[in-house]
N, C-alpha and C. Protein backbone atom coordinates (compact mmCIF):
# COMPACT_ATOMS: atom_id res chain seq x y z
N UNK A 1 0.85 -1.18 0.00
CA UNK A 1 0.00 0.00 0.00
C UNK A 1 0.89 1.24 0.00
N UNK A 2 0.54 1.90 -0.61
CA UNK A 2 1.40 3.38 -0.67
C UNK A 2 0.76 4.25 0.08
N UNK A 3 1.58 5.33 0.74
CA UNK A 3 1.42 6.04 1.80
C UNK A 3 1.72 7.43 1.15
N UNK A 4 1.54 8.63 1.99
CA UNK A 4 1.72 9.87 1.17
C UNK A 4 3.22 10.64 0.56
N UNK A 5 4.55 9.43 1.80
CA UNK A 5 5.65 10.40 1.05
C UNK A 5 5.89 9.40 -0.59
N UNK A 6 5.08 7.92 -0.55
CA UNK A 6 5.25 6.80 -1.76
C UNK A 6 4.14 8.52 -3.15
N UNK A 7 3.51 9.01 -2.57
CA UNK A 7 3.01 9.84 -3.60
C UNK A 7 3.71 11.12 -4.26
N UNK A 8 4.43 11.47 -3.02
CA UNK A 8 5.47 12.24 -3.05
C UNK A 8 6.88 11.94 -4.20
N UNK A 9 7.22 11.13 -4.20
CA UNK A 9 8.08 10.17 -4.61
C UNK A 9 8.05 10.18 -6.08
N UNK A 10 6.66 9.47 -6.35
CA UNK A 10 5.93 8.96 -7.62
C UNK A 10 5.65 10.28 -8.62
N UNK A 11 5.18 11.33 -7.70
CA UNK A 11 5.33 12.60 -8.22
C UNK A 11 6.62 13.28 -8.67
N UNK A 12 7.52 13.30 -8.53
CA UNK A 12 8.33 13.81 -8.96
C UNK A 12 9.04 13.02 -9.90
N UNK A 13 9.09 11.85 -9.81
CA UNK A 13 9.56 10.76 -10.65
C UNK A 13 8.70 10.54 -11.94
N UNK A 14 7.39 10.85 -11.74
CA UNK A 14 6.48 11.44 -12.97
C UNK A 14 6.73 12.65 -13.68
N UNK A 15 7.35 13.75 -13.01
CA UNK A 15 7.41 15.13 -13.25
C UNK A 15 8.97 14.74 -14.21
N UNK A 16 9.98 14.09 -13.87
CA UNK A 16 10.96 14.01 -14.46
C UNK A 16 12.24 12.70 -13.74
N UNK A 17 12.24 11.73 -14.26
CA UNK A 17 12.38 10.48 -13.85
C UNK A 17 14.04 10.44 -13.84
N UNK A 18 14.63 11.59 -14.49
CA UNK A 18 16.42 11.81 -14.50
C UNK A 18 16.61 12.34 -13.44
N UNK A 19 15.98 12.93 -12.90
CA UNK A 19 16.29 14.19 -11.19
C UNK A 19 16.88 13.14 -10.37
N UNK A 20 18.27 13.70 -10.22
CA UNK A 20 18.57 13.03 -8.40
C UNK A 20 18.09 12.96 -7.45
N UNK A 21 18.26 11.61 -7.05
CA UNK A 21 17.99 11.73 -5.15
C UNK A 21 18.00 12.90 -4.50
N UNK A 22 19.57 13.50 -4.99
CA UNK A 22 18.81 14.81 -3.89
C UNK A 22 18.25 15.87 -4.15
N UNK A 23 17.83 15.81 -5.48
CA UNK A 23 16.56 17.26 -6.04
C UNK A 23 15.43 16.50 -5.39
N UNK A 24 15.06 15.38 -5.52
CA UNK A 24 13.61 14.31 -5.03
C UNK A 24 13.82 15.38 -3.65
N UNK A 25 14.72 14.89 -2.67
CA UNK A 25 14.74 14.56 -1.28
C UNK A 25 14.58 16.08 -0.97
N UNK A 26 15.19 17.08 -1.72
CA UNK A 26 14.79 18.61 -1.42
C UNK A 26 13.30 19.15 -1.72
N UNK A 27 12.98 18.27 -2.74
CA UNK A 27 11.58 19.06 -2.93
C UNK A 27 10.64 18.14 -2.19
N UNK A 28 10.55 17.32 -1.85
CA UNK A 28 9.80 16.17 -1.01
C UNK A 28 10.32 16.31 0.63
N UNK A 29 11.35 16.80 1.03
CA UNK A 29 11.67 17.19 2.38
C UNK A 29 11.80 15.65 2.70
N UNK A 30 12.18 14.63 2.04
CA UNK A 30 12.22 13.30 2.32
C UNK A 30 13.51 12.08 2.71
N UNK A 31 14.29 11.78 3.06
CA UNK A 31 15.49 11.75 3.47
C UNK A 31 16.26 11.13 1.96
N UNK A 32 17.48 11.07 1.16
CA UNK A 32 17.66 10.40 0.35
C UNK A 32 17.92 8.69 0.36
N UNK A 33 17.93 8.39 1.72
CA UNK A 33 18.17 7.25 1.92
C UNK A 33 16.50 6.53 1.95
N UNK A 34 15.82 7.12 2.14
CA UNK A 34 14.15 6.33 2.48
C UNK A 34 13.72 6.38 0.85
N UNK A 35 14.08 7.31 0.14
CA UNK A 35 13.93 8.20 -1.04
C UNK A 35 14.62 6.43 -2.13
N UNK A 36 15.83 6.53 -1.53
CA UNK A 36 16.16 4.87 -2.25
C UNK A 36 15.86 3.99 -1.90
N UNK A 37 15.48 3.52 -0.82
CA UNK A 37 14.62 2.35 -0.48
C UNK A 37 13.78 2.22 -0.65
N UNK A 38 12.69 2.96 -1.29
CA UNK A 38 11.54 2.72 -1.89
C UNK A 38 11.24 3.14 -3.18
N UNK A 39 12.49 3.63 -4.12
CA UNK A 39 12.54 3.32 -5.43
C UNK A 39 13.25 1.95 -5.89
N UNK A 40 13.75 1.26 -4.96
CA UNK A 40 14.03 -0.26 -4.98
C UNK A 40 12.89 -1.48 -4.82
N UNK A 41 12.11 -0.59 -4.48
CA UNK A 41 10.55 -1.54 -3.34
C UNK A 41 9.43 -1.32 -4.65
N UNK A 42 10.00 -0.45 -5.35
CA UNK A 42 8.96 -0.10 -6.61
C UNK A 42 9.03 -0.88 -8.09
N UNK A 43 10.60 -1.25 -7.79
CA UNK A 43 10.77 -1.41 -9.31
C UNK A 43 10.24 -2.52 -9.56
N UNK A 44 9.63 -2.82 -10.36
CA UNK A 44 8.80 -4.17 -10.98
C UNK A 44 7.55 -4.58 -10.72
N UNK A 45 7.12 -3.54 -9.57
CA UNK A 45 5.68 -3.32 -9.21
C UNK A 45 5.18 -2.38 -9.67
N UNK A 46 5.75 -1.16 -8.71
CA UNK A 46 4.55 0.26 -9.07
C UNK A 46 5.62 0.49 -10.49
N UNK A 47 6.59 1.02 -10.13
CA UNK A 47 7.26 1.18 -12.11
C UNK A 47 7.82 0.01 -12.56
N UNK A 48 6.87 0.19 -13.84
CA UNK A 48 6.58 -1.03 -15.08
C UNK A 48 8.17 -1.10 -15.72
N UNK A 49 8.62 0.45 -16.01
CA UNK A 49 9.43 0.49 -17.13
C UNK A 49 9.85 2.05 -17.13
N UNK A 50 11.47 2.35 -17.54
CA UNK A 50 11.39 3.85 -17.15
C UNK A 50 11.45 4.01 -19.08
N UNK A 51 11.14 5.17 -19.55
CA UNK A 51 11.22 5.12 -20.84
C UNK A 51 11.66 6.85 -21.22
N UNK A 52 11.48 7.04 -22.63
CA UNK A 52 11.25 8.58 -22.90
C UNK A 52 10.20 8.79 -23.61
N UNK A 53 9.53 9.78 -23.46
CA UNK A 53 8.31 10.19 -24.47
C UNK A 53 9.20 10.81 -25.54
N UNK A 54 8.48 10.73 -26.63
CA UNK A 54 9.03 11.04 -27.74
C UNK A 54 7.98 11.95 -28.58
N UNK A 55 8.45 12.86 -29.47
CA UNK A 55 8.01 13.81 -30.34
C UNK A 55 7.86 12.79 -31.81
N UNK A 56 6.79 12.50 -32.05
CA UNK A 56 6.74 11.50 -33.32
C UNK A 56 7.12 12.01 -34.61
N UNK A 57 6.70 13.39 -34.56
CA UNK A 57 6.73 14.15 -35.64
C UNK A 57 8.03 14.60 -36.00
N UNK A 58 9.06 15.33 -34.80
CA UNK A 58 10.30 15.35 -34.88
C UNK A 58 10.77 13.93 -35.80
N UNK A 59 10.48 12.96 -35.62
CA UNK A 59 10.95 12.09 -36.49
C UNK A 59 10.62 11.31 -37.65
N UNK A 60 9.68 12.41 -37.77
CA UNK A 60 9.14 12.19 -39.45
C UNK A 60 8.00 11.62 -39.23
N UNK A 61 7.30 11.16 -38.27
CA UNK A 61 6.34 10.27 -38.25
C UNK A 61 4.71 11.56 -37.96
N UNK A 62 4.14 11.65 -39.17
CA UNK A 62 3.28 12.45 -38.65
C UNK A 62 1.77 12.29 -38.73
N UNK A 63 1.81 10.96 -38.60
CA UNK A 63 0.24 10.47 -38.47
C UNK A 63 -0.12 9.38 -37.32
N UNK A 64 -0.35 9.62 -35.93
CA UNK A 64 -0.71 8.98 -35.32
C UNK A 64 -2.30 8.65 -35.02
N UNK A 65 -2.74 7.13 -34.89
CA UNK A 65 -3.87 6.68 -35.06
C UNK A 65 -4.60 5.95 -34.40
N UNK A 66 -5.61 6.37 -33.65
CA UNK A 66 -6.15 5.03 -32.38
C UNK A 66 -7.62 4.66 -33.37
N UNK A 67 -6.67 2.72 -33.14
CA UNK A 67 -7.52 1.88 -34.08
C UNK A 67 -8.19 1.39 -32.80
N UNK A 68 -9.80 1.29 -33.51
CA UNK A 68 -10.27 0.48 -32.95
C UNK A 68 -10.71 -1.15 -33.25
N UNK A 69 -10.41 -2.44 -33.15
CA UNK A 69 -11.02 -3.86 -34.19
C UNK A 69 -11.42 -4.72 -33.43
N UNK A 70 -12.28 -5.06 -33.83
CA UNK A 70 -12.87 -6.61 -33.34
C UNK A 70 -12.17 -7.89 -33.95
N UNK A 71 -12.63 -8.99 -34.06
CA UNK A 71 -11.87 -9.62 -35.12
C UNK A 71 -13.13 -11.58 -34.32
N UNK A 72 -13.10 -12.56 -35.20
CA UNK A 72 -13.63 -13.34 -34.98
C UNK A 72 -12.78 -14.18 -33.06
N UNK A 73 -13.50 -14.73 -32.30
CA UNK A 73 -12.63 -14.68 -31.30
C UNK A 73 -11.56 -15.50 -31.09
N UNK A 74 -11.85 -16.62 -32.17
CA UNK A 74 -10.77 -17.63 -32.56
C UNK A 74 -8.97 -17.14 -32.45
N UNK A 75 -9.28 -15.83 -33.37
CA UNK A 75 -8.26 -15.11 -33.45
C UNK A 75 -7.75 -13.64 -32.89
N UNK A 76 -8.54 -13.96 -31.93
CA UNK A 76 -8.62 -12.94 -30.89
C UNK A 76 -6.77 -12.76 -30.35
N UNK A 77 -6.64 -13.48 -29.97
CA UNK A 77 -5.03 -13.98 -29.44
C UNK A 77 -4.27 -13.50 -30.76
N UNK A 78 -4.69 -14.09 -31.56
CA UNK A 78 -3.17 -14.08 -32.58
C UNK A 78 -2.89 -12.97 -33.04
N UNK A 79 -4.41 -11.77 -33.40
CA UNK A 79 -4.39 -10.34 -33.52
C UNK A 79 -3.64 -9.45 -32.63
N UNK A 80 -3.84 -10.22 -31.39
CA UNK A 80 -3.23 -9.24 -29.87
C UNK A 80 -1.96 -9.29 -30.40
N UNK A 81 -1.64 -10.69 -30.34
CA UNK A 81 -0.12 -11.08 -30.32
C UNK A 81 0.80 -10.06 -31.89
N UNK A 82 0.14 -10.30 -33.10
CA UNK A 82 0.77 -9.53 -33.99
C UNK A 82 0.64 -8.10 -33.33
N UNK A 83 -0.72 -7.79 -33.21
CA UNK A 83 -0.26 -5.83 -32.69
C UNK A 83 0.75 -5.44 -31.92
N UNK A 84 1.00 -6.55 -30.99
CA UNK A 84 1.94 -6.39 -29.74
C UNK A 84 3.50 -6.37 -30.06
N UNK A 85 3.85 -7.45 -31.74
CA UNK A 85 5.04 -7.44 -32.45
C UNK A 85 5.49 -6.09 -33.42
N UNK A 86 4.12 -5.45 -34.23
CA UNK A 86 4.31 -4.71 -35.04
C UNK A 86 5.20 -3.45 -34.74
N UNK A 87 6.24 -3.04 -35.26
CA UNK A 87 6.88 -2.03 -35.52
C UNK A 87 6.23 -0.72 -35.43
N UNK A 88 4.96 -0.25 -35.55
CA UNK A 88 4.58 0.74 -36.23
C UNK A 88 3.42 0.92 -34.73
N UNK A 89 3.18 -0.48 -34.07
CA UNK A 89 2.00 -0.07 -32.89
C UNK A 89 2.97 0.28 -31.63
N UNK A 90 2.37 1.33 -31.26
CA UNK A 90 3.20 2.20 -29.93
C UNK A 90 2.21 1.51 -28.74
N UNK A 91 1.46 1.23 -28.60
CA UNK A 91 0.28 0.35 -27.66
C UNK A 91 -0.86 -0.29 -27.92
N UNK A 92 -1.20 -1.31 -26.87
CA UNK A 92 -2.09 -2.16 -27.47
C UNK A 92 -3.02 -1.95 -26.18
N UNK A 93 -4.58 -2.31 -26.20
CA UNK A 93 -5.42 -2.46 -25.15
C UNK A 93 -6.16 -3.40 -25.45
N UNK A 94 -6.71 -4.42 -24.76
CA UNK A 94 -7.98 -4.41 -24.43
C UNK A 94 -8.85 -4.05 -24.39
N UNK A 95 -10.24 -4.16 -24.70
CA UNK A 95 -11.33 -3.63 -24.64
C UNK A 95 -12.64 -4.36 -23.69
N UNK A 96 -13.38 -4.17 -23.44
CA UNK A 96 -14.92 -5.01 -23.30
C UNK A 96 -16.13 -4.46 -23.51
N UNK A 97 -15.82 -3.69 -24.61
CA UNK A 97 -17.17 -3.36 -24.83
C UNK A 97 -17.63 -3.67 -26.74
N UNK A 98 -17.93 -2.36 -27.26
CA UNK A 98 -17.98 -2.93 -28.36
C UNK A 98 -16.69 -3.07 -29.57
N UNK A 99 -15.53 -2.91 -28.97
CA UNK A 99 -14.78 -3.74 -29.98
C UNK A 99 -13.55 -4.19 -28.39
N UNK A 100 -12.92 -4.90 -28.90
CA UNK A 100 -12.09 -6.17 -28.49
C UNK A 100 -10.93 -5.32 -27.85
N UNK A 101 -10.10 -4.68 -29.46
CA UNK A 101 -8.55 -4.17 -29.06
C UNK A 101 -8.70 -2.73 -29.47
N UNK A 102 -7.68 -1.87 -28.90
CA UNK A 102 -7.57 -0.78 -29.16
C UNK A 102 -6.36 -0.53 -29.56
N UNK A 103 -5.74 0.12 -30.47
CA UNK A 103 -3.91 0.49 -30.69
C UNK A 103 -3.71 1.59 -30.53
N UNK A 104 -2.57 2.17 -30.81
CA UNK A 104 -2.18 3.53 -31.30
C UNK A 104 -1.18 3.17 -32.17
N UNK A 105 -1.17 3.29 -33.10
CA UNK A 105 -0.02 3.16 -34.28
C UNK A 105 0.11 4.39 -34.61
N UNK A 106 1.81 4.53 -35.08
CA UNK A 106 2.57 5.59 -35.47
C UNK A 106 3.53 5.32 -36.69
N UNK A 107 2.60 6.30 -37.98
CA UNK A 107 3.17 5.90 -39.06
C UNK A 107 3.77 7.36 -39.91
N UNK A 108 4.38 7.33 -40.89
CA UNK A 108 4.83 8.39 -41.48
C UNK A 108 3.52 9.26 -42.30
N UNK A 109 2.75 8.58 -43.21
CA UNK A 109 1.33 8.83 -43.73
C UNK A 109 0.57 7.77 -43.33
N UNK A 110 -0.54 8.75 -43.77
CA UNK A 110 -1.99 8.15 -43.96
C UNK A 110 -1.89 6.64 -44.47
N UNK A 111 -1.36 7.06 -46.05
CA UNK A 111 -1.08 5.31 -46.85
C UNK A 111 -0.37 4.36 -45.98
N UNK A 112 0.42 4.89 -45.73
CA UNK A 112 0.83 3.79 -44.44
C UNK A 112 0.17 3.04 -43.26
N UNK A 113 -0.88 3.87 -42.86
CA UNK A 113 -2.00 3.33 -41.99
C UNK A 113 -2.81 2.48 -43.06
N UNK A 114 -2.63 2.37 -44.00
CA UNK A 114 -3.98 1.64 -45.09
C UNK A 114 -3.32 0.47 -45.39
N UNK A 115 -1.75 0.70 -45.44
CA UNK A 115 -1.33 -0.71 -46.05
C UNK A 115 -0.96 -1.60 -44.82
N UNK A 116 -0.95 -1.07 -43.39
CA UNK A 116 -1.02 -1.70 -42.57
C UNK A 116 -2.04 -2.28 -42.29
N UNK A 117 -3.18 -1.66 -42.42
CA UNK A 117 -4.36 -2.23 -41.99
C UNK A 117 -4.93 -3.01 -43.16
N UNK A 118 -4.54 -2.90 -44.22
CA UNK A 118 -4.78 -4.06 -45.35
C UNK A 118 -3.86 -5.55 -44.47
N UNK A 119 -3.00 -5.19 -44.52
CA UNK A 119 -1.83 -6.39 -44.21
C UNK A 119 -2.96 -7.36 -42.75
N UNK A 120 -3.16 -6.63 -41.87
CA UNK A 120 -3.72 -7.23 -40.81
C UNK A 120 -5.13 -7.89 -41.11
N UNK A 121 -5.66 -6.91 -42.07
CA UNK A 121 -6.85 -7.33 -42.86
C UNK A 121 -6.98 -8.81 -43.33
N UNK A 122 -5.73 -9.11 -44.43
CA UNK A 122 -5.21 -10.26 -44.99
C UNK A 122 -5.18 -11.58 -43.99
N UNK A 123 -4.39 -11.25 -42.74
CA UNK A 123 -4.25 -12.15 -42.01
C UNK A 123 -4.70 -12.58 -41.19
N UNK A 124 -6.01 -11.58 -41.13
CA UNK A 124 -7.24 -11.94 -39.70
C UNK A 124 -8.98 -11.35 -40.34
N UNK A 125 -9.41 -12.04 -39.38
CA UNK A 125 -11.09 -11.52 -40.21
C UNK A 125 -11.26 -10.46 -39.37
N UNK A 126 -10.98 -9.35 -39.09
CA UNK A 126 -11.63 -7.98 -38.83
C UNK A 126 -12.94 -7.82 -39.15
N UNK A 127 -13.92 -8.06 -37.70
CA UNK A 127 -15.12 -7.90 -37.75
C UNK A 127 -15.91 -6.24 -37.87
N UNK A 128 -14.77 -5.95 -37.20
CA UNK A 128 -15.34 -4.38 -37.08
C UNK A 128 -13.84 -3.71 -36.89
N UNK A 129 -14.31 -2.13 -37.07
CA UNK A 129 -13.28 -1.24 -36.92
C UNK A 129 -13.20 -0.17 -37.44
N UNK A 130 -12.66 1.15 -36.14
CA UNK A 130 -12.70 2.18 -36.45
C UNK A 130 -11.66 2.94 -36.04
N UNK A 131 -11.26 4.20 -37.12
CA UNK A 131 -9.82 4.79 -36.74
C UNK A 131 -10.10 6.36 -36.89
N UNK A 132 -9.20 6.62 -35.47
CA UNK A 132 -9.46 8.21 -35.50
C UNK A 132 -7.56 8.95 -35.55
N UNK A 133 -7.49 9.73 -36.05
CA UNK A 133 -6.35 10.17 -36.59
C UNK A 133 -6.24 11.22 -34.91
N UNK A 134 -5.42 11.68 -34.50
CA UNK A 134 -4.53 12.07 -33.66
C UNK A 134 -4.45 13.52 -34.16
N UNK A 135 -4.82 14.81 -34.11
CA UNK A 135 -4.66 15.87 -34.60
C UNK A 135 -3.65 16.83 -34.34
N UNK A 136 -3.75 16.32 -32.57
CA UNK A 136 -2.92 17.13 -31.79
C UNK A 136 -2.79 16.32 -30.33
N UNK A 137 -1.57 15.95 -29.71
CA UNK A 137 -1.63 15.52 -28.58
C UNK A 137 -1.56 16.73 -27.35
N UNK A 138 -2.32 17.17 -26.39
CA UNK A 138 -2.84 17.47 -25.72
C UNK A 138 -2.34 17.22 -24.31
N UNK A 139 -2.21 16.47 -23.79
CA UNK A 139 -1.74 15.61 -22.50
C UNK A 139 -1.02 13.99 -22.41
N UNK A 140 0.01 14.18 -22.00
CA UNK A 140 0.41 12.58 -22.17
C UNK A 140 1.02 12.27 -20.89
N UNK A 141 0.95 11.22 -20.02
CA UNK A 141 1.56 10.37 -19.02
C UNK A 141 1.65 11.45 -18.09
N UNK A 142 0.58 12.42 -17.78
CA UNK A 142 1.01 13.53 -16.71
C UNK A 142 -0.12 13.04 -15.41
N UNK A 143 -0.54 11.62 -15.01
CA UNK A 143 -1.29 10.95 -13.87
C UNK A 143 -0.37 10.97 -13.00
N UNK A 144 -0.76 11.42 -11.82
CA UNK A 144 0.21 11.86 -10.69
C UNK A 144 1.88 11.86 -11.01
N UNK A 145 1.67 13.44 -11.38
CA UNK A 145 2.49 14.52 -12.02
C UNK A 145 2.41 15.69 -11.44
């Protein structure tokens, strides 16, 4: 169970995950030694994975896309499993309502979203599905931040 300096912690490590122990321990008033013992107590539980957000567009990539598909349930699995391999999908979800999976794929164009989704087309029965293009990102990974 996490307690309020574990929020403390999580917050700043959300705010910017490179900051030293002792920027944490100054702005949290928290000792640096408790400060490392419970970023040790975290890892593989509360943090999944440390990563970088990235500017897609800086790198040429300027069409991002949250797919939505169903697919027959036979191949429910094998759809997950390819989205989860593909190059081009930045995340995969679950669903339970009216469609199955959700992605976000990140491609250079549009055509590129078509020949991907032909390709997946080919290799699975896509019962349903719908895609909304990304116009502008807005807020990202800023949950207790």
């Amino acid at each position: 169970m996490i307690n309020a300096k574990d929020v403390k912690i999580i917050t700043e490590l959300r705010k910017n995950a490179r900051e030293s122990l002792t920027e944490i321990s100054k702005k949290t008033h928290i000792p640096i030694s408790t400060i490392y013992t419970r970023l040790m107590g975290y890892k593989g539980d509360i943090i999944k994975k440390h990563t970088t957000l990235l500017d897609f567009t800086a790198l040429g990539y300027h069409t991002v896309a949250m797919i939505f598909v169903s697919c027959n349930q036979e191949e429910k699995e094998a759809l997950t499993n390819a989205l989860i391999k593909a190059e081009s999908v930045n995340s995969v979800f679950k669903l339970n309502n009216e469609y199955q999976l959700m992605f976000e794929g990140v491609f250079r164009t549009v055509l590129e979203v078509d020949e991907f989704l032909e390709k997946i087309e080919d290799r699975f029965t896509i019962t349903k599905r719908k895609i909304f293009y990304v116009a502008k990102e807005l807020r990202r990974e800023a949950f207790v931040a």
